[in-house]
C-alpha atoms as a PDB file:
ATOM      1  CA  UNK A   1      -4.147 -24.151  -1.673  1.00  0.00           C
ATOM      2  CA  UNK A   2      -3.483 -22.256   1.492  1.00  0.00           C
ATOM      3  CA  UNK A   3      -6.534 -19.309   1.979  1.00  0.00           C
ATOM      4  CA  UNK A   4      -5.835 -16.531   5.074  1.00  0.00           C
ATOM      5  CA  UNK A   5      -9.477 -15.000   4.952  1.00  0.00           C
ATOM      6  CA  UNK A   6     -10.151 -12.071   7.181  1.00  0.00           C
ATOM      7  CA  UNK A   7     -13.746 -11.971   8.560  1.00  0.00           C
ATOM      8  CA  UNK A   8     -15.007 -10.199  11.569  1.00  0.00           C
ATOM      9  CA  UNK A   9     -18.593 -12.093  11.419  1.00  0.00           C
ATOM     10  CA  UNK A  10     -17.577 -15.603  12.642  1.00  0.00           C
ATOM     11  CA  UNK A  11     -20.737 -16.756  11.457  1.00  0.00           C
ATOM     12  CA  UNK A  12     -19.388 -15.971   7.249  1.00  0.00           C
ATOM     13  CA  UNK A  13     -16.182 -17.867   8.084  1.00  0.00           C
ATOM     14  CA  UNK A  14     -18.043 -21.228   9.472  1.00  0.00           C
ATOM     15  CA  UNK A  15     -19.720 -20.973   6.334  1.00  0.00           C
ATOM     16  CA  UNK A  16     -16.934 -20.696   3.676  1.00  0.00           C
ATOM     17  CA  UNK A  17     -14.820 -23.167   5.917  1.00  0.00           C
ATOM     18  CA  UNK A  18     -16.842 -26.153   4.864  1.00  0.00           C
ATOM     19  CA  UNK A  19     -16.846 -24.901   1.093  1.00  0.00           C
ATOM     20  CA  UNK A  20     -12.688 -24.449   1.260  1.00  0.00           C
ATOM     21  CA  UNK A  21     -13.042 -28.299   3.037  1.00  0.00           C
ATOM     22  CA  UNK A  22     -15.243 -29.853   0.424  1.00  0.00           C
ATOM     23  CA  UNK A  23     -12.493 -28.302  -1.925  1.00  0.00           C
ATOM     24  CA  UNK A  24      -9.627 -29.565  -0.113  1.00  0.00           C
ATOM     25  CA  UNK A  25      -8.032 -25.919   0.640  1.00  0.00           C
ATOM     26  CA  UNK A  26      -6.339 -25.224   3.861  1.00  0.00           C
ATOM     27  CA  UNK A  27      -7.797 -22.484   5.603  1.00  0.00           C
ATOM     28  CA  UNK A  28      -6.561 -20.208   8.508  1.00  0.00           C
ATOM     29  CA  UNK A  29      -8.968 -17.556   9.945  1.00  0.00           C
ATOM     30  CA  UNK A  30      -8.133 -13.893  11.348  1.00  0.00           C
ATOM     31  CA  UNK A  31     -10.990 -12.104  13.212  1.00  0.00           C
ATOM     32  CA  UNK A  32      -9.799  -8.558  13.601  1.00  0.00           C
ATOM     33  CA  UNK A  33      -6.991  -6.974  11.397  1.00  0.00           C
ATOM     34  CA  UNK A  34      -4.121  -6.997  13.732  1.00  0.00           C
ATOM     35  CA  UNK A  35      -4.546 -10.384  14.172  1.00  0.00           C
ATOM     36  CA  UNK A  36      -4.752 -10.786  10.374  1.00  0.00           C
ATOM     37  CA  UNK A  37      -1.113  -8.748   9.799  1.00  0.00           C
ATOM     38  CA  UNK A  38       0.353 -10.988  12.600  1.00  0.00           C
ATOM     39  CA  UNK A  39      -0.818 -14.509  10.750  1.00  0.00           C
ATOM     40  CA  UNK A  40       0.290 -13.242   7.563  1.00  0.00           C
ATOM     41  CA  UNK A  41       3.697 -12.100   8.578  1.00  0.00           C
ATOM     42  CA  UNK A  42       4.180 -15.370  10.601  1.00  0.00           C
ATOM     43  CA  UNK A  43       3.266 -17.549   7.782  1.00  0.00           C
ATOM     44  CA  UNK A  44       3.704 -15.727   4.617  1.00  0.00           C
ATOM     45  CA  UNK A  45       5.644 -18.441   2.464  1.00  0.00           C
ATOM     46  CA  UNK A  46       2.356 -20.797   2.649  1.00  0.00           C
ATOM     47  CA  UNK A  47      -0.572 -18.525   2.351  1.00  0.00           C
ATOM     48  CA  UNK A  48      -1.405 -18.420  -1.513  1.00  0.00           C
ATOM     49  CA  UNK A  49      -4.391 -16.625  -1.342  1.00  0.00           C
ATOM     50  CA  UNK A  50      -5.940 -13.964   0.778  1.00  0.00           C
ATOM     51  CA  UNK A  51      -9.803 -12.719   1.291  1.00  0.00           C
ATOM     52  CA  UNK A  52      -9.811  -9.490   3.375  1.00  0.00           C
ATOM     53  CA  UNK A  53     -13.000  -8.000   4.566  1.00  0.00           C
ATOM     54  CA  UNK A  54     -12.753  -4.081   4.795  1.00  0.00           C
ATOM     55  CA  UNK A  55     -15.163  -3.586   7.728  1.00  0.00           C
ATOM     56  CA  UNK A  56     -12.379  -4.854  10.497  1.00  0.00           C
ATOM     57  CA  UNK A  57     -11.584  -4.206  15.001  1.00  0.00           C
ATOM     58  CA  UNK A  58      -8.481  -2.862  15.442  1.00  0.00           C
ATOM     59  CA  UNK A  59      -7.218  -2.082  12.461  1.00  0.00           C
ATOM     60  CA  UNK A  60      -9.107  -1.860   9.014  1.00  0.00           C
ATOM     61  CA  UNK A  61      -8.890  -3.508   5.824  1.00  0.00           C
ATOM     62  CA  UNK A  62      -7.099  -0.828   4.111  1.00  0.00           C
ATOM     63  CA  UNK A  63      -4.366  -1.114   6.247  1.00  0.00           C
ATOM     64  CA  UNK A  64      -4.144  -4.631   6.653  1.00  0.00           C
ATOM     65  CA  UNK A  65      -3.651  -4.631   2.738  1.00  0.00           C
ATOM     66  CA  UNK A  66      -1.326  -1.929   2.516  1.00  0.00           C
ATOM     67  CA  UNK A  67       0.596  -4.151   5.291  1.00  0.00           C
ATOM     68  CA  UNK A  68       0.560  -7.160   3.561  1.00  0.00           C
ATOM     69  CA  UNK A  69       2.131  -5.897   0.530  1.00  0.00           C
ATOM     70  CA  UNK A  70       4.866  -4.566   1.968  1.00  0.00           C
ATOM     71  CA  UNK A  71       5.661  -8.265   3.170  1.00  0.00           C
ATOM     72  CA  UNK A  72       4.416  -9.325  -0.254  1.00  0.00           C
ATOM     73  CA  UNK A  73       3.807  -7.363  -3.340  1.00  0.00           C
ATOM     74  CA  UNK A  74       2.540 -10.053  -5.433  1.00  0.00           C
ATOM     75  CA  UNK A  75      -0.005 -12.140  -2.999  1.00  0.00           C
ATOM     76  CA  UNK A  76      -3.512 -12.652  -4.928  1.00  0.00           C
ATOM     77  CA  UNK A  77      -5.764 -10.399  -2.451  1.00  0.00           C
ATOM     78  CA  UNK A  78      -9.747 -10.437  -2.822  1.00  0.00           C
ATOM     79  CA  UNK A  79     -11.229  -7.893  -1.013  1.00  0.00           C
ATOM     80  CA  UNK A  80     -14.910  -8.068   0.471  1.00  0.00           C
ATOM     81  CA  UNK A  81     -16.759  -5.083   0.328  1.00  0.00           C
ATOM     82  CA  UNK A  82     -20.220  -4.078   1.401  1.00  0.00           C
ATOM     83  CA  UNK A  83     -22.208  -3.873  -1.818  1.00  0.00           C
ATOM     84  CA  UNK A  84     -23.138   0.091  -1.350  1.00  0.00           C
ATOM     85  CA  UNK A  85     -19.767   1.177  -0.668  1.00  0.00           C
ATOM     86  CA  UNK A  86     -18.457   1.752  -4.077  1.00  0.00           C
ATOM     87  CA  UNK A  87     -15.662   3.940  -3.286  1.00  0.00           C
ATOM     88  CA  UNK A  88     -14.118   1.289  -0.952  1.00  0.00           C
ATOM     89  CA  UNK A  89     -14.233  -1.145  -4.152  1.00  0.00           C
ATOM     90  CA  UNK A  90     -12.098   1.539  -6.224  1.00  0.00           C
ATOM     91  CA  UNK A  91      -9.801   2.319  -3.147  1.00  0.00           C
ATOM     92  CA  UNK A  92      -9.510  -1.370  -2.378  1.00  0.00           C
ATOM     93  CA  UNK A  93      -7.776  -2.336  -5.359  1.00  0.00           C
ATOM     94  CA  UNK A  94      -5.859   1.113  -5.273  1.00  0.00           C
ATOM     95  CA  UNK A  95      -4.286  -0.117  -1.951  1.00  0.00           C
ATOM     96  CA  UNK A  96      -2.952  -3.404  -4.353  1.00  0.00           C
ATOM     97  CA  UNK A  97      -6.186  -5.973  -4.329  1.00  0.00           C
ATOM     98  CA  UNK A  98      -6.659  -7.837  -7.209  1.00  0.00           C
ATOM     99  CA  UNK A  99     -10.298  -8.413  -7.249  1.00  0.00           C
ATOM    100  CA  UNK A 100     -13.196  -7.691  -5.442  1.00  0.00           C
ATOM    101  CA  UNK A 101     -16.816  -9.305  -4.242  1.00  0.00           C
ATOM    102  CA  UNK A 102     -19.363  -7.010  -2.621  1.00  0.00           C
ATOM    103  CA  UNK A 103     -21.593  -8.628   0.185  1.00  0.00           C
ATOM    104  CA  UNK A 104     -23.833 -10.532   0.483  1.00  0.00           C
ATOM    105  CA  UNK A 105     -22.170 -12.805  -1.719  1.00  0.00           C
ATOM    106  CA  UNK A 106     -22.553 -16.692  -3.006  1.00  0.00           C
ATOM    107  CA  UNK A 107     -20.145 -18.824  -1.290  1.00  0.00           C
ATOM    108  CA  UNK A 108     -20.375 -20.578  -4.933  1.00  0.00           C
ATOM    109  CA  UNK A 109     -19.280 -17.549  -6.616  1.00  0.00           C
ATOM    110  CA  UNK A 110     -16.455 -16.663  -4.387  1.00  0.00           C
ATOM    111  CA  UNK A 111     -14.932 -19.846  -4.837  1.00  0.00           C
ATOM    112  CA  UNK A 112     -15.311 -19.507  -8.543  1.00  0.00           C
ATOM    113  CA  UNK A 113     -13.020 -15.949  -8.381  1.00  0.00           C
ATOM    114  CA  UNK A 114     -10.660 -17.727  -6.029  1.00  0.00           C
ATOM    115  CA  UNK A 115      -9.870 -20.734  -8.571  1.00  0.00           C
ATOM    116  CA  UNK A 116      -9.535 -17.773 -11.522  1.00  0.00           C
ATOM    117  CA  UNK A 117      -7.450 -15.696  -9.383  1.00  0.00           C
ATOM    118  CA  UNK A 118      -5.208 -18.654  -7.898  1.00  0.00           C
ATOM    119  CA  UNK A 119      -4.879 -19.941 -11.463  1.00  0.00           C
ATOM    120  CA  UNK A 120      -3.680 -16.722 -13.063  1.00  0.00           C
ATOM    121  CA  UNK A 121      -0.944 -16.480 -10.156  1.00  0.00           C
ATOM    122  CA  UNK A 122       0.187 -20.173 -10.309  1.00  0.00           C
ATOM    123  CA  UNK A 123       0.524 -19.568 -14.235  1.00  0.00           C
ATOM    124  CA  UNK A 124       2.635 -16.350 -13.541  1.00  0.00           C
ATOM    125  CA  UNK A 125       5.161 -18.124 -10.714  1.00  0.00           C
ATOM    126  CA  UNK A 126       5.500 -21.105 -13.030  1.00  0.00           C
ATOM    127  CA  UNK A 127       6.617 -19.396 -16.213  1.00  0.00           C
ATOM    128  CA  UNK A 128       9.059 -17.351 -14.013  1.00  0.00           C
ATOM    129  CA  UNK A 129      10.526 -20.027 -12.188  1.00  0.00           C
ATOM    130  CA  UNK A 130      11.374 -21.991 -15.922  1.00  0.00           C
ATOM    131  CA  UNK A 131      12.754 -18.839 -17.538  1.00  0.00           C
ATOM    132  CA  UNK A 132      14.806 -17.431 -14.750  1.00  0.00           C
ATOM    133  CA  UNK A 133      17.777 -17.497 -17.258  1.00  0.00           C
ATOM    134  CA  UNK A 134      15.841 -15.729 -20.293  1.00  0.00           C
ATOM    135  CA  UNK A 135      17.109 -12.876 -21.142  1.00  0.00           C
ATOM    136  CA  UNK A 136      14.880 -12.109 -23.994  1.00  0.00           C
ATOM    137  CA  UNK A 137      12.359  -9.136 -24.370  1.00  0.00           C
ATOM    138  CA  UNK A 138       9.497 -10.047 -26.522  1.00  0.00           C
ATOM    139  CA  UNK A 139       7.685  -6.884 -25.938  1.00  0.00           C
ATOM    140  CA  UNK A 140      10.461  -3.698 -26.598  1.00  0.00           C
ATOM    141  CA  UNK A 141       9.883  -0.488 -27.834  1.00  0.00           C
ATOM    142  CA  UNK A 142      12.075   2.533 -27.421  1.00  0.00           C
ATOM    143  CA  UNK A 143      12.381   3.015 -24.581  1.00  0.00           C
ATOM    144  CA  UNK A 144      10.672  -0.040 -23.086  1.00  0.00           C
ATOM    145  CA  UNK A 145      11.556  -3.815 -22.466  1.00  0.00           C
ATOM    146  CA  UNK A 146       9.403  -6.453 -21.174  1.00  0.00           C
ATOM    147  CA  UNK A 147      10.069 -10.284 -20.404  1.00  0.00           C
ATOM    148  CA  UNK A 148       6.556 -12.111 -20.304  1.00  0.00           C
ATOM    149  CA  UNK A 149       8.051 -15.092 -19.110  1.00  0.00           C
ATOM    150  CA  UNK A 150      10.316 -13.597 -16.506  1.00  0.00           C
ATOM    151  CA  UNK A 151       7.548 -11.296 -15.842  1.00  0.00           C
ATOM    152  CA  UNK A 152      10.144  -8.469 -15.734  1.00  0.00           C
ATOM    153  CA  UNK A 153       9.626  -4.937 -17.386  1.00  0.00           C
ATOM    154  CA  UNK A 154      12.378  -2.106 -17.730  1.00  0.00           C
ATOM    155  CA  UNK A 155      11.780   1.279 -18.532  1.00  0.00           C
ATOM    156  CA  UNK A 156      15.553   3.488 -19.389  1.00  0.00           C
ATOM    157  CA  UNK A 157      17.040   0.194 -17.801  1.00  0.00           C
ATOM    158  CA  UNK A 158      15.661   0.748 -14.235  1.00  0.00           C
ATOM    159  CA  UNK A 159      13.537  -2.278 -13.859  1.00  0.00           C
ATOM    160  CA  UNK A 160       9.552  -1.093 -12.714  1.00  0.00           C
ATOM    161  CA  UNK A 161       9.649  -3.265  -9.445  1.00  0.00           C
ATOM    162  CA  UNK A 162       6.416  -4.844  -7.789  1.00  0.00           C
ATOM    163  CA  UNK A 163       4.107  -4.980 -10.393  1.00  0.00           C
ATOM    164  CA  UNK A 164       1.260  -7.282  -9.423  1.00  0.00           C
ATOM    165  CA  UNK A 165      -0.193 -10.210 -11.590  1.00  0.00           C
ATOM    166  CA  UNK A 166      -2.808  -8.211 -12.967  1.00  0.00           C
ATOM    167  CA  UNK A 167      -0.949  -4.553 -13.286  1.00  0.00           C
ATOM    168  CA  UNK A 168       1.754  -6.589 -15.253  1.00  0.00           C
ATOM    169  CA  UNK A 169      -0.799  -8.068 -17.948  1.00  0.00           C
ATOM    170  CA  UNK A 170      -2.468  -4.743 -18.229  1.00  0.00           C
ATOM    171  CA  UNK A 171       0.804  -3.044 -18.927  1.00  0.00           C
ATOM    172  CA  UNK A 172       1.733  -5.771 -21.658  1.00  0.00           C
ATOM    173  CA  UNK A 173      -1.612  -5.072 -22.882  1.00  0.00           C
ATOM    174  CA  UNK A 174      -0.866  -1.275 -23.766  1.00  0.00           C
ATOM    175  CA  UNK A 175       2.734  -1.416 -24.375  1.00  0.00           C
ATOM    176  CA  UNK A 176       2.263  -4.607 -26.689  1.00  0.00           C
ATOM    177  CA  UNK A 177       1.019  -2.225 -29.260  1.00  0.00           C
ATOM    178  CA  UNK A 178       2.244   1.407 -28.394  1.00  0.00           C
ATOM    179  CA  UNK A 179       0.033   4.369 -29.249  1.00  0.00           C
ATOM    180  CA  UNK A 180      -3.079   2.480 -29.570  1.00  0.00           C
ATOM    181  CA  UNK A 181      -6.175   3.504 -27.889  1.00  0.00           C
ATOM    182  CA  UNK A 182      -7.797   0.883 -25.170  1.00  0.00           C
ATOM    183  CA  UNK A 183     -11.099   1.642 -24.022  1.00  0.00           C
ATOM    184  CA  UNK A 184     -11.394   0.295 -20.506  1.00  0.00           C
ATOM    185  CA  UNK A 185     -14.267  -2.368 -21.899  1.00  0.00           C
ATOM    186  CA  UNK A 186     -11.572  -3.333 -24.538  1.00  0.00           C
ATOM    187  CA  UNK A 187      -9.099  -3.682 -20.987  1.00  0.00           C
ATOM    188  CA  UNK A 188     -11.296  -5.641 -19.266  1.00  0.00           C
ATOM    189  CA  UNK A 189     -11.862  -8.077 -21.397  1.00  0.00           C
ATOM    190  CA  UNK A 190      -7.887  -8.560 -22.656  1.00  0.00           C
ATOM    191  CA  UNK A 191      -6.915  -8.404 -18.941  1.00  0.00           C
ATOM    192  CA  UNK A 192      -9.375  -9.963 -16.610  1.00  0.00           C
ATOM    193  CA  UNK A 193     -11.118 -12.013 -19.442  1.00  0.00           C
ATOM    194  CA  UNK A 194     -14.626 -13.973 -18.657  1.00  0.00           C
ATOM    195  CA  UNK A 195     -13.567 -14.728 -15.366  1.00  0.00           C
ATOM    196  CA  UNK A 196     -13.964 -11.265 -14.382  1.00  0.00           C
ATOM    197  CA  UNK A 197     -16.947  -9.721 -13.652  1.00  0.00           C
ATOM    198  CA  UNK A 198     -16.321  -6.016 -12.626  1.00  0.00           C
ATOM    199  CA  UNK A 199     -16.922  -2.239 -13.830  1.00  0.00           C
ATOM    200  CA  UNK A 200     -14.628  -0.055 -15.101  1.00  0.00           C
ATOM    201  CA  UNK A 201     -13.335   1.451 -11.753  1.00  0.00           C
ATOM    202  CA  UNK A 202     -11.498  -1.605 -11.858  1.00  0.00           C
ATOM    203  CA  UNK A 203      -9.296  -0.103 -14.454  1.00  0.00           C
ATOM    204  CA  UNK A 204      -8.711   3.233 -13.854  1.00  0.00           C
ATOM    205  CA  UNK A 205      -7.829   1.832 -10.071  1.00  0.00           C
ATOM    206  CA  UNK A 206      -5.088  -0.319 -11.963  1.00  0.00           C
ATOM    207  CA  UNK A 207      -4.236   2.493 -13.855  1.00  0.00           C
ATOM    208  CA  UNK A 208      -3.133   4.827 -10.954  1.00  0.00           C
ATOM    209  CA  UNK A 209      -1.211   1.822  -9.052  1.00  0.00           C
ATOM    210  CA  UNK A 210       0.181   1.329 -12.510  1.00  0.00           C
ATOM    211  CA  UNK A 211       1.509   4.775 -12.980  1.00  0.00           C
ATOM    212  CA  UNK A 212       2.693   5.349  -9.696  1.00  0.00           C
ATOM    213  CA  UNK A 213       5.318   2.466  -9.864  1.00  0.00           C
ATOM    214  CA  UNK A 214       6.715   3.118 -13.711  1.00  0.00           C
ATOM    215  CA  UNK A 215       6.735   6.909 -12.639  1.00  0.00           C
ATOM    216  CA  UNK A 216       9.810   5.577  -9.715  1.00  0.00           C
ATOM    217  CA  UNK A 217      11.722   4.584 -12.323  1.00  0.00           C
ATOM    218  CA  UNK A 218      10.687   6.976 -15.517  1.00  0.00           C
ATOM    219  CA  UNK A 219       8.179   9.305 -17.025  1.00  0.00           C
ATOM    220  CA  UNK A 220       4.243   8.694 -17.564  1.00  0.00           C
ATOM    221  CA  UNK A 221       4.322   6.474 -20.537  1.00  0.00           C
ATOM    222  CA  UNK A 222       0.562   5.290 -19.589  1.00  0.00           C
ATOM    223  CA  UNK A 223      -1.424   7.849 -21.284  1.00  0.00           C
ATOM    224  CA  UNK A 224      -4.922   9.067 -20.603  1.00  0.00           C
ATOM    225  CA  UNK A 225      -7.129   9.541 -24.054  1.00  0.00           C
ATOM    226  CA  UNK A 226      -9.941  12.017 -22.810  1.00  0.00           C
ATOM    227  CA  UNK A 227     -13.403  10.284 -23.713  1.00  0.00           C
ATOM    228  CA  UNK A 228     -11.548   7.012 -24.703  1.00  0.00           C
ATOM    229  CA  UNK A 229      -9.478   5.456 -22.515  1.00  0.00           C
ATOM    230  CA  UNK A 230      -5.590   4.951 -22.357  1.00  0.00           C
ATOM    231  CA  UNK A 231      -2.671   4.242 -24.387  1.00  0.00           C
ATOM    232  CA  UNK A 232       1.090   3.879 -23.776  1.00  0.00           C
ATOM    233  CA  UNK A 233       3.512   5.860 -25.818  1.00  0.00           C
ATOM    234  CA  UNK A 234       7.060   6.400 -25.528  1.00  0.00           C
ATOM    235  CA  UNK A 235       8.037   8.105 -27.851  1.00  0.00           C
ATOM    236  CA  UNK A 236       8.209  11.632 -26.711  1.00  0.00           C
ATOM    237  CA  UNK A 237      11.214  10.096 -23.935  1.00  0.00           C
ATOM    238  CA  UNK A 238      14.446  11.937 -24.847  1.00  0.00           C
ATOM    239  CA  UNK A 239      17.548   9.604 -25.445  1.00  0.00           C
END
């Protein structure tokens, strides 16, 4: 594995450089975040993995993120946030991270959500890659089509473009059974599983990136149950 971490305090990144060595992961480290958009940019096609601190010189962590996925929508990004600071969690993973761990953290315990998060992505790229010619859905509803193996999803027939990992598996998770009610405990668990450890921020944040893309292409079929939670429906969508 091939980690870009983003770290102002050099002192963090000597730290978690001899964990990533005792695991045997490459490791490249940015100091400041226009260094951090350069390195990625330059070497994009080998980084697998990236931890971004938000607290960066020169250019924060927002906007490194919001950089890097416009060079690469799907990139597994942890952000590192300072553990009283919890609207930068919820904006963190609105600007397209995938997970989050709030400082001080266990060096243990990061490399724990690194190994869930690179395994979830490495499971995703390898079922694409063998069923590039599928052409099955095996999630459809009206108005709706989804390839889980091509990891493709089409609303109308405009394909919903950019979806990451996790805003793919929580969109099979609604439209898999249309009209049902999720509460976002019920989300969490079908979506992020045991090797998640977050709050329910983490879905609503999801929610809203969620929305935003399927709304480029079509109308809001991810539905907000006041009290509840949120369903998908698509049945109200006019032929």
């Amino acid at each position: 594995m091939k980690i870009l971490m983003v770290e102002d305090n050099h002192s963090v990144c000597e730290m978690m450089a001899m964990f990533f060595k005792k695991e045997k992961w490459d490791a490249d480290f940015a100091y400041d975040g226009e260094a951090a958009v350069e390195m990625y940019e330059k070497g994009s096609d080998d980084i697998d993995i990236v931890l971004l601190d938000l607290n960066l010189p020169k250019k924060d962590g927002m906007q490194v993120a919001a950089d890097i996925r416009r060079t690469s929508p799907t990139v597994p990004i942890i952000m590192l946030t300072a553990r009283d600071s919890e609207s930068d969690q919820v904006l963190g993973l609105e600007m397209g991270a995938d997970d989050y761990v709030t400082k001080p953290f266990s060096p243990i315990t990061l490399i724990a959500r690194i190994k869930a998060l690179y395994r979830r992505s490495q499971l995703a790229q390898i079922t694409q890659r063998a069923s590039k010619v599928a052409s099955d859905f095996d999630v459809e509803t009206d108005h709706f089509k989804m390839n889980t193996k091509t990891r493709e999803a089409y609303l109308n027939g405009k394909q919903i473009e950019d979806l990451t990992p996790k805003e793919f598996d929580l969109l099979k998770a609604l439209a898999s059974k249309p009209k049902q009610v999720f509460t976002r405990e019920q989300l969490l668990q079908l979506v992020w599983n045991y090797e998640f450890y977050g709050d329910e921020r983490t879905v609503d944040a999801h929610i809203k990136k969620l929305r935003q893309k399927i709304e480029k292409v079509g109308p809001k079929v991810v539905q907000t149950v006041w009290g509840v939670g949120y369903k998908f429906d698509d049945s109200d969508i006019e032929d």
